[in-house]
PDB file of N, CA and C in Angstrom:
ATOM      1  N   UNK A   1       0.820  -1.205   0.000  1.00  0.00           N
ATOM      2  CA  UNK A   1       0.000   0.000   0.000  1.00  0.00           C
ATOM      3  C   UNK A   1       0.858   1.262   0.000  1.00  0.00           C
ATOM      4  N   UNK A   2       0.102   2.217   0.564  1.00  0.00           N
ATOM      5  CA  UNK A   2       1.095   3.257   0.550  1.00  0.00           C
ATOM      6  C   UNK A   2       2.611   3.486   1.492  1.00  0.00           C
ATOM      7  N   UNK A   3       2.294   2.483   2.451  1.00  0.00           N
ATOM      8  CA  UNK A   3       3.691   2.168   3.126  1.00  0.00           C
ATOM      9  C   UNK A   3       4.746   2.105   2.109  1.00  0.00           C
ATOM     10  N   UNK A   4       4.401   1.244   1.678  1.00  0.00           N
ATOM     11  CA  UNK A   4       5.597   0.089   0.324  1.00  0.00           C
ATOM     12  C   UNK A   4       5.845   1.404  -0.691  1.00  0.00           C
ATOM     13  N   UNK A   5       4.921   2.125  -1.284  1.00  0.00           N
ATOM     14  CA  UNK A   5       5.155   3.049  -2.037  1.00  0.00           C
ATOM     15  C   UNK A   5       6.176   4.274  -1.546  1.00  0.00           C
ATOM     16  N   UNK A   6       6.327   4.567  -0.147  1.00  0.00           N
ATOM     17  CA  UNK A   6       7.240   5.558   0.868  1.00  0.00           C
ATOM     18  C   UNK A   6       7.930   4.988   0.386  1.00  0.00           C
ATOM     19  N   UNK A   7       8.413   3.626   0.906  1.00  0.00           N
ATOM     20  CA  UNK A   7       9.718   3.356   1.152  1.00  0.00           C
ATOM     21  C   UNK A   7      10.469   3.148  -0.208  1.00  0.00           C
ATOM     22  N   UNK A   8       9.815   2.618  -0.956  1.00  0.00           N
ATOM     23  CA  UNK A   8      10.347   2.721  -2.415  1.00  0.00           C
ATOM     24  C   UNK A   8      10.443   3.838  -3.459  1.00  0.00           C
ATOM     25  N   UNK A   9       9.677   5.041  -2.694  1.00  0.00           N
ATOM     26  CA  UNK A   9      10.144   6.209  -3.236  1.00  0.00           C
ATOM     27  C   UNK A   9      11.555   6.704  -2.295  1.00  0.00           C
ATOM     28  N   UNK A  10      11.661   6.578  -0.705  1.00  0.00           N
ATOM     29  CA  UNK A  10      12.598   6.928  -0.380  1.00  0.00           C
ATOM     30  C   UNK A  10      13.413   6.115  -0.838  1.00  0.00           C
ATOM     31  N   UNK A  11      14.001   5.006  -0.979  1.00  0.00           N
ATOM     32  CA  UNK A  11      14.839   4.064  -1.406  1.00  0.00           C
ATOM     33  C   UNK A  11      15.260   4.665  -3.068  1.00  0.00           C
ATOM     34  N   UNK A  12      14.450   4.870  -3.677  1.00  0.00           N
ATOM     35  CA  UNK A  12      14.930   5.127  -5.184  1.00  0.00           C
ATOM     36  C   UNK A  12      15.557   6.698  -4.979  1.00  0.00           C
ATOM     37  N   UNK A  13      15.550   7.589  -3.695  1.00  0.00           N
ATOM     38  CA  UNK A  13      15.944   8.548  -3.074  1.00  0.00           C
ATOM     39  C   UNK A  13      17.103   8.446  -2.968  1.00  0.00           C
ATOM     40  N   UNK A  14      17.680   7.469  -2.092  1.00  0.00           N
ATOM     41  CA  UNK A  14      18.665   7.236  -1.650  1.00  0.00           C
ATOM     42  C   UNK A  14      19.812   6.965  -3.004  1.00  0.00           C
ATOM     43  N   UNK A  15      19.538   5.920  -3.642  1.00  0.00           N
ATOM     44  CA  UNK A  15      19.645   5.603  -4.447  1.00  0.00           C
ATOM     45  C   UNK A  15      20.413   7.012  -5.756  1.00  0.00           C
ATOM     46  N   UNK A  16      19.711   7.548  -5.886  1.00  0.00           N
ATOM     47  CA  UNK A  16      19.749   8.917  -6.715  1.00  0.00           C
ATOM     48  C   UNK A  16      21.463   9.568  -5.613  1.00  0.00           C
ATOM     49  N   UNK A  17      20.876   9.853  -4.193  1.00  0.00           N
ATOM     50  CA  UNK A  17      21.773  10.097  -3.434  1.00  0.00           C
ATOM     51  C   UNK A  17      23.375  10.055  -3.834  1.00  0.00           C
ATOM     52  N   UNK A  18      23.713   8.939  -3.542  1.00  0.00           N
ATOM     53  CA  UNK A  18      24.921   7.857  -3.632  1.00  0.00           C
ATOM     54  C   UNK A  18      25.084   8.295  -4.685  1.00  0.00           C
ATOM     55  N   UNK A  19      24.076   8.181  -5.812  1.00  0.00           N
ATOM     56  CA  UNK A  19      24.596   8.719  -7.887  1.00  0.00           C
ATOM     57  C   UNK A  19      25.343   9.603  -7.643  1.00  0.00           C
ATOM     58  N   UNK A  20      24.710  10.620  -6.988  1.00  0.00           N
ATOM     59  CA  UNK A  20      25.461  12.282  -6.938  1.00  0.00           C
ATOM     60  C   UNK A  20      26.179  12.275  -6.183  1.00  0.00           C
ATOM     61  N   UNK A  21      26.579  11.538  -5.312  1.00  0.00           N
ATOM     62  CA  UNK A  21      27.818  11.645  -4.633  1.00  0.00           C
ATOM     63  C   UNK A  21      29.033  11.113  -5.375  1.00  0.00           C
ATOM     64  N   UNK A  22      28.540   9.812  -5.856  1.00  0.00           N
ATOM     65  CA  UNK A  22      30.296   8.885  -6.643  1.00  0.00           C
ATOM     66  C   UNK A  22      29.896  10.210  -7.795  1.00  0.00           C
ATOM     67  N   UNK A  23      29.281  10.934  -8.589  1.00  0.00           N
ATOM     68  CA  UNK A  23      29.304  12.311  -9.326  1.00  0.00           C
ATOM     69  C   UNK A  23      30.564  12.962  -8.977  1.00  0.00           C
ATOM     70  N   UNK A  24      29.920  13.783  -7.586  1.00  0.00           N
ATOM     71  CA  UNK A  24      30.773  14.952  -7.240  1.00  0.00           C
ATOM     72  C   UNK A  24      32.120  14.484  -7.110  1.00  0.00           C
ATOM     73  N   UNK A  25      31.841  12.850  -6.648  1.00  0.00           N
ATOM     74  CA  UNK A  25      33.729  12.352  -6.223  1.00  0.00           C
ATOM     75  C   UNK A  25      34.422  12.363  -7.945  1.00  0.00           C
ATOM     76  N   UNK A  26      33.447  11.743  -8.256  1.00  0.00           N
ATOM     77  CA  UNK A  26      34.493  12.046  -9.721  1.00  0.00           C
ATOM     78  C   UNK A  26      34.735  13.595 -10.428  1.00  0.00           C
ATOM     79  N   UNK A  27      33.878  13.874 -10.248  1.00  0.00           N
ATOM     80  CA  UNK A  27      34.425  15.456 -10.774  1.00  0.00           C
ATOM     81  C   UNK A  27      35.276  16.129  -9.749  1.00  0.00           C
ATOM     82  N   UNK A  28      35.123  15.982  -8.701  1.00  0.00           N
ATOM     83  CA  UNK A  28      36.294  16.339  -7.543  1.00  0.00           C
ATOM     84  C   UNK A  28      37.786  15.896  -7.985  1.00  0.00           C
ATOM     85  N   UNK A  29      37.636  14.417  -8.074  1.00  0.00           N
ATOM     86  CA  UNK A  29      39.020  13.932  -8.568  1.00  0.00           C
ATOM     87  C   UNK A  29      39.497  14.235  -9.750  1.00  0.00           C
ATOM     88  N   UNK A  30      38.371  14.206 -11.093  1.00  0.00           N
ATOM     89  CA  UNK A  30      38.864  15.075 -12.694  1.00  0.00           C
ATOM     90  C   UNK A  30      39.562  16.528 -12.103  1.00  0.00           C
ATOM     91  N   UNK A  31      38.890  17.362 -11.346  1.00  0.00           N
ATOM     92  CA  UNK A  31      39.596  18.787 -10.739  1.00  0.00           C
ATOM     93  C   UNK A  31      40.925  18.528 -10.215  1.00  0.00           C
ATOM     94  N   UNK A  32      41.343  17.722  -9.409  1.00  0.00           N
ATOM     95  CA  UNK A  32      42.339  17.598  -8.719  1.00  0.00           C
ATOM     96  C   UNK A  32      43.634  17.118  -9.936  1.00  0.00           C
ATOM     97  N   UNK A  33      42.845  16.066 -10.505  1.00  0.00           N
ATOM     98  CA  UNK A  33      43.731  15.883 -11.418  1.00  0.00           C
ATOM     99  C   UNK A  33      44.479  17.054 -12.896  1.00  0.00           C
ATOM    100  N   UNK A  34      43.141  17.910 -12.629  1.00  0.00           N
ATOM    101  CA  UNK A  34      43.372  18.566 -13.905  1.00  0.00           C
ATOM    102  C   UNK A  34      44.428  19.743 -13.074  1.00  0.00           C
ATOM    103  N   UNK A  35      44.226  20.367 -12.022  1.00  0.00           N
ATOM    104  CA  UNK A  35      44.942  21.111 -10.833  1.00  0.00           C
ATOM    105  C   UNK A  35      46.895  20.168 -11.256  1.00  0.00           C
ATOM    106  N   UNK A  36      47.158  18.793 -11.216  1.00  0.00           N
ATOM    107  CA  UNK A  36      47.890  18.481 -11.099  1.00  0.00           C
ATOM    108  C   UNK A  36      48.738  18.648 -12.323  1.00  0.00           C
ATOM    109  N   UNK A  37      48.383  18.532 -13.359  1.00  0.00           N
ATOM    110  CA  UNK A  37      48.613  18.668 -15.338  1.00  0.00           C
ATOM    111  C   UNK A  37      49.156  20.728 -14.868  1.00  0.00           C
ATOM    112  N   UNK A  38      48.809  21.299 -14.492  1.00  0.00           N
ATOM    113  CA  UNK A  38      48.772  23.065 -14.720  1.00  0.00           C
ATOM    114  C   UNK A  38      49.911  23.467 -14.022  1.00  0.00           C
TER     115      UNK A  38
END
């Protein structure tokens, strides 16, 4: 019911979360790296 529907909207939340984080880590590390080339 609508329980199951929360949690699987928060879960596909979370989910999204974590995306944008290993994101920012990689563009963090492309920066650092590109910082290192200059």
């Amino acid at each position: 019911g609508l329980q199951y529907t929360a949690d699987t909207i928060k879960s596909g939340t979370d989910e999204k979360s974590k995306t944008n984080a290993m994101l920012q880590n990689g563009i963090d590390e492309s920066e650092n790296n590109f910082k290192g080339l200059t």
